[in-house]
N, C-alpha and C. Protein backbone atom coordinates (compact mmCIF):
# COMPACT_ATOMS: atom_id res chain seq x y z
N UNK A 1 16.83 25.66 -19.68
CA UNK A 1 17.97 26.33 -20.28
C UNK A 1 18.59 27.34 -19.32
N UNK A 2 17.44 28.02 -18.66
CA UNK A 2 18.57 29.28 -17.32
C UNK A 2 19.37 28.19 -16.47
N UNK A 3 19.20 26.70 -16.18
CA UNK A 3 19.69 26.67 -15.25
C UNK A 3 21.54 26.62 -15.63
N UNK A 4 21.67 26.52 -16.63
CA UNK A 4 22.71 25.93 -17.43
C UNK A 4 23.44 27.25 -16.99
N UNK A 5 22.89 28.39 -17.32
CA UNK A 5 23.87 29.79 -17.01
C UNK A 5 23.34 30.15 -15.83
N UNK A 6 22.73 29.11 -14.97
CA UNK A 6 22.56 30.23 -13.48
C UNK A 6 24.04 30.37 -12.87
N UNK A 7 25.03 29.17 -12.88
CA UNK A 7 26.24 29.41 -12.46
C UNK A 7 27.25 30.61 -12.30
N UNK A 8 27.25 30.71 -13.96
CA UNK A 8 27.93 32.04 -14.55
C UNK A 8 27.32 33.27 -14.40
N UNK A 9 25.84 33.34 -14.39
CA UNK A 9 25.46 34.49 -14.07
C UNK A 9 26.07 34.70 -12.31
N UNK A 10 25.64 33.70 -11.23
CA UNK A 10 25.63 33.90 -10.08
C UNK A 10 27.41 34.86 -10.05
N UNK A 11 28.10 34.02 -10.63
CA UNK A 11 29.50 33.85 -10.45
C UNK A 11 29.90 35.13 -10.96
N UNK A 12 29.31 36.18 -11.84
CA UNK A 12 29.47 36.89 -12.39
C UNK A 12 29.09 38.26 -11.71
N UNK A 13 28.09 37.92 -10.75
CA UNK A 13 27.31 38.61 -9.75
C UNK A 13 28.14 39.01 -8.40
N UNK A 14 28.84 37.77 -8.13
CA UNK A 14 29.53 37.65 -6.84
C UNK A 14 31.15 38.78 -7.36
N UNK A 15 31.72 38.70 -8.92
CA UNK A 15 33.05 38.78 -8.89
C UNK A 15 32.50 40.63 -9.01
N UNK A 16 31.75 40.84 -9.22
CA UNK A 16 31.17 42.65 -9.51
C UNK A 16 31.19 42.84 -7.52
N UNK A 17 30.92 42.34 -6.65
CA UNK A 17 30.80 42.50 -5.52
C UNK A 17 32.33 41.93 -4.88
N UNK A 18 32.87 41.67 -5.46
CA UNK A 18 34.38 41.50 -5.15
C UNK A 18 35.32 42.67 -5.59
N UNK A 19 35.04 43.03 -7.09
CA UNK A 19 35.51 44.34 -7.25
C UNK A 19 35.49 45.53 -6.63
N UNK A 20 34.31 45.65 -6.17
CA UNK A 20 33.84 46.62 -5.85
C UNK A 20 34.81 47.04 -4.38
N UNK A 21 34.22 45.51 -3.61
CA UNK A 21 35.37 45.63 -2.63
C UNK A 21 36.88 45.93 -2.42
N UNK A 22 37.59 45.77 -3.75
CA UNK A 22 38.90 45.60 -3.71
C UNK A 22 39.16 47.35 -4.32
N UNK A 23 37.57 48.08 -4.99
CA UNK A 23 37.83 49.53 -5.27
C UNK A 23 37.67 49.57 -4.01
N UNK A 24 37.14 49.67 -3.29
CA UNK A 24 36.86 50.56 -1.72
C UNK A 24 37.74 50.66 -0.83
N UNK A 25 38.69 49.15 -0.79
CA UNK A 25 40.01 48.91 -0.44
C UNK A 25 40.66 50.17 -0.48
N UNK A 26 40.93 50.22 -2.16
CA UNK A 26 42.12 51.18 -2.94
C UNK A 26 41.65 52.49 -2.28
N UNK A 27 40.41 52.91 -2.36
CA UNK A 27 39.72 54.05 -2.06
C UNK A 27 40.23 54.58 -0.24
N UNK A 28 40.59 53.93 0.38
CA UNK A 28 40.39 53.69 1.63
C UNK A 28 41.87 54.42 1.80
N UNK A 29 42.74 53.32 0.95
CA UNK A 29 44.17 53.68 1.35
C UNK A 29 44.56 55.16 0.52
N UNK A 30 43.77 55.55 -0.49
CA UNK A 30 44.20 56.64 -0.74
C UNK A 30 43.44 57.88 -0.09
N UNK A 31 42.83 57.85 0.82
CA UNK A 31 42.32 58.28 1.79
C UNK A 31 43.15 58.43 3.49
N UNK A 32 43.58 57.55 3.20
CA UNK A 32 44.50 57.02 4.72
C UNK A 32 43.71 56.59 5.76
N UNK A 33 42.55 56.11 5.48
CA UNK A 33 41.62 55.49 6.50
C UNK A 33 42.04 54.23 7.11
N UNK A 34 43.30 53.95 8.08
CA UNK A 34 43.78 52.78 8.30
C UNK A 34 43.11 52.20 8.88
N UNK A 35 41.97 52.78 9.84
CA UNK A 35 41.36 51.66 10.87
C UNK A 35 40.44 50.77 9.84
N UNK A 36 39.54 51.37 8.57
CA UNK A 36 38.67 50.92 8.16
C UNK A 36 39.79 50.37 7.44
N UNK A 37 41.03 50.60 6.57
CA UNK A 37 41.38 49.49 5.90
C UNK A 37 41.91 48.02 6.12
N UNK A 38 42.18 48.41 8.09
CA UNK A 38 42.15 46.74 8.59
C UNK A 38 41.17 45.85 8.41
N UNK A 39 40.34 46.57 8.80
CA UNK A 39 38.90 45.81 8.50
C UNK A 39 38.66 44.96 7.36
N UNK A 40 38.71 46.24 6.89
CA UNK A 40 38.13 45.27 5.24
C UNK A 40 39.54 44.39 4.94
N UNK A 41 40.54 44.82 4.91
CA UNK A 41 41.90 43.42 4.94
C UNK A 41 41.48 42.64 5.05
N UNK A 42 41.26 42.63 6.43
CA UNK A 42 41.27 41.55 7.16
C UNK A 42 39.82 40.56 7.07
N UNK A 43 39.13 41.31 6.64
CA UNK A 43 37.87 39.97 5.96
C UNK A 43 38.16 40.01 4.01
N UNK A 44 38.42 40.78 3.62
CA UNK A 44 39.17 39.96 2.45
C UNK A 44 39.87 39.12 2.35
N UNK A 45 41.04 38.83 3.03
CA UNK A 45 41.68 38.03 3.35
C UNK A 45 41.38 36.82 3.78
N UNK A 46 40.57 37.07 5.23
CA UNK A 46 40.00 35.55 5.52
C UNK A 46 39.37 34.81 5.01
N UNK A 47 38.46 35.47 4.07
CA UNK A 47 37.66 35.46 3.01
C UNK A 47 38.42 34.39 2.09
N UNK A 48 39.30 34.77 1.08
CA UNK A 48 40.25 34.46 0.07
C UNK A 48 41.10 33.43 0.93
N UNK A 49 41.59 33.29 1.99
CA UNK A 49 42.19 31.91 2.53
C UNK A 49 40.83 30.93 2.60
N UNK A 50 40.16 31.15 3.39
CA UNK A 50 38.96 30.54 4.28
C UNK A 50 38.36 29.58 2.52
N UNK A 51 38.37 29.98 1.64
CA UNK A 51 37.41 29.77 0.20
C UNK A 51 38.73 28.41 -0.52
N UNK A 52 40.10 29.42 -0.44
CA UNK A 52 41.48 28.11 -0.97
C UNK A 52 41.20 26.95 -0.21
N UNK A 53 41.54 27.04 0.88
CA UNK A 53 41.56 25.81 1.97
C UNK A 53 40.44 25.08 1.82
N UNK A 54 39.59 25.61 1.86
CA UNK A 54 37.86 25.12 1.85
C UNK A 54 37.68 24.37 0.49
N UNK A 55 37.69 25.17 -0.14
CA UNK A 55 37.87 23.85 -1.27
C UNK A 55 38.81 23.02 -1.86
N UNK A 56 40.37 23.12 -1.70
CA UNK A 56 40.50 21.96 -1.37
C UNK A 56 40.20 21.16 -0.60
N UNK A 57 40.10 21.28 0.28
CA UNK A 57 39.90 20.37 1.65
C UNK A 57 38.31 19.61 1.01
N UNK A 58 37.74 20.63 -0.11
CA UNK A 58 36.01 19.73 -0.45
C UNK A 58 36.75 19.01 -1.05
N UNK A 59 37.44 19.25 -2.20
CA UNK A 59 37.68 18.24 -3.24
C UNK A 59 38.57 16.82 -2.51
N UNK A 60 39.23 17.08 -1.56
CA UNK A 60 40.25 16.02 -1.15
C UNK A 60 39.34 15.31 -0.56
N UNK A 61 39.27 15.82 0.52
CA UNK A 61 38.37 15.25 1.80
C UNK A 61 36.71 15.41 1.96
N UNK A 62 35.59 14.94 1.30
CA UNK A 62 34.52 15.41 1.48
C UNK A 62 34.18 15.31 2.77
N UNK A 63 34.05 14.79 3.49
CA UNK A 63 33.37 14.87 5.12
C UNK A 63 34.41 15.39 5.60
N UNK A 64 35.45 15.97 6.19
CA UNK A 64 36.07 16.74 6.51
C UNK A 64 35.80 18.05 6.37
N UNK A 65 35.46 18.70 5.46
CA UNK A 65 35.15 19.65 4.67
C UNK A 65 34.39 20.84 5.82
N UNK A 66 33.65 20.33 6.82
CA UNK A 66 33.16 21.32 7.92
C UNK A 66 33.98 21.54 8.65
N UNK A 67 35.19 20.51 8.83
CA UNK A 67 36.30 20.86 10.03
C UNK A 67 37.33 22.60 9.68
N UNK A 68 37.40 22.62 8.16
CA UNK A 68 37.71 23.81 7.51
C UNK A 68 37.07 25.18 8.13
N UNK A 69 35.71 25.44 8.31
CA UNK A 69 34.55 26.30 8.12
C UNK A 69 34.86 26.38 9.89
N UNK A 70 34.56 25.75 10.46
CA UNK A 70 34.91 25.94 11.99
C UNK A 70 35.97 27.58 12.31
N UNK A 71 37.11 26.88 11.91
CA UNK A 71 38.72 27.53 12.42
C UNK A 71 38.35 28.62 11.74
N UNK A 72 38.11 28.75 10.31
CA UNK A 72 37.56 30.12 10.04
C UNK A 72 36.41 31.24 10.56
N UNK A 73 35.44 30.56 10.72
CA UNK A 73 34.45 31.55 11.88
C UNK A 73 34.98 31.90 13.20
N UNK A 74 35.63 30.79 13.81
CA UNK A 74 36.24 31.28 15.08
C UNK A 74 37.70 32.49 14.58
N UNK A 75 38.15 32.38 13.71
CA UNK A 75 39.15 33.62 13.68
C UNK A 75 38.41 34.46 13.24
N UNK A 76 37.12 34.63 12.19
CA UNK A 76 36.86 35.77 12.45
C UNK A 76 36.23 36.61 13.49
N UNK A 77 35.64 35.61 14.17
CA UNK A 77 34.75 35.96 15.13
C UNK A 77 35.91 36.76 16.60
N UNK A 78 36.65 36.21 16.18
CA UNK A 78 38.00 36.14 17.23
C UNK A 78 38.83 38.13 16.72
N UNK A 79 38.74 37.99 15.26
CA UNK A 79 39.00 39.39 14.82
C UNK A 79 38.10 40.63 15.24
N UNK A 80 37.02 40.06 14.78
CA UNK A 80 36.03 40.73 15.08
C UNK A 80 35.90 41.74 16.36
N UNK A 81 35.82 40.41 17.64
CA UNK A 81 36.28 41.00 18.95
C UNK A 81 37.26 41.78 19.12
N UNK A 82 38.52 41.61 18.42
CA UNK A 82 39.99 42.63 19.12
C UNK A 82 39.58 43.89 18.53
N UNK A 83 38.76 43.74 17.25
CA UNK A 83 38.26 45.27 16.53
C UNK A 83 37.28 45.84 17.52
N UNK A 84 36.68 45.27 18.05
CA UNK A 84 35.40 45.82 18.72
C UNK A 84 36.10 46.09 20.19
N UNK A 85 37.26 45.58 20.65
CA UNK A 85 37.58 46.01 21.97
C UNK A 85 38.54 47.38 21.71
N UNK A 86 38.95 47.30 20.59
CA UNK A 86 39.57 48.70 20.35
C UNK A 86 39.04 49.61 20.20
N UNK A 87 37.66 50.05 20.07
CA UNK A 87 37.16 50.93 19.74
C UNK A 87 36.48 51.77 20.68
């Protein structure tokens, strides 16, 4: 019977750790902390594209589906760096 609601629980788990993020966001800008609010943007964001694309691309294309996950690690990994050379 748990496995039936492990979904919803998980899912329920993940969207409390999404909030949270999108308070810290808000928190950030009413602060004026711009460097940290690129940051977190900018992996929210990739985040929230990287997840659209990704699953369509599961549902359309199943073996394709890693070609998605690629282009996304390399941009973040790629963000990552221009943050870390700025600093």
């Amino acid at each position: 019977m748990n496995n039936i609601f492990y979904r919803f629980h998980s899912t329920k788990i993940n969207l409390v750790a999404y909030t949270m993020n999108l308070l810290n966001l808000s928190h950030m800008i009413a602060e004026k902390r711009y460097h940290d609010i690129t940051i977190l943007s900018t992996t929210i964001l990739s985040f929230i594209i990287g997840l659209i694309v990704g699953a369509y691309l599961t549902s359309m294309i199943y073996f394709f589906a890693i070609l998605i996950v690629v282009p996304v690690l390399i941009n973040l990994y790629i963000t990552n760096h221009k943050i870390n050379i700025q600093r």
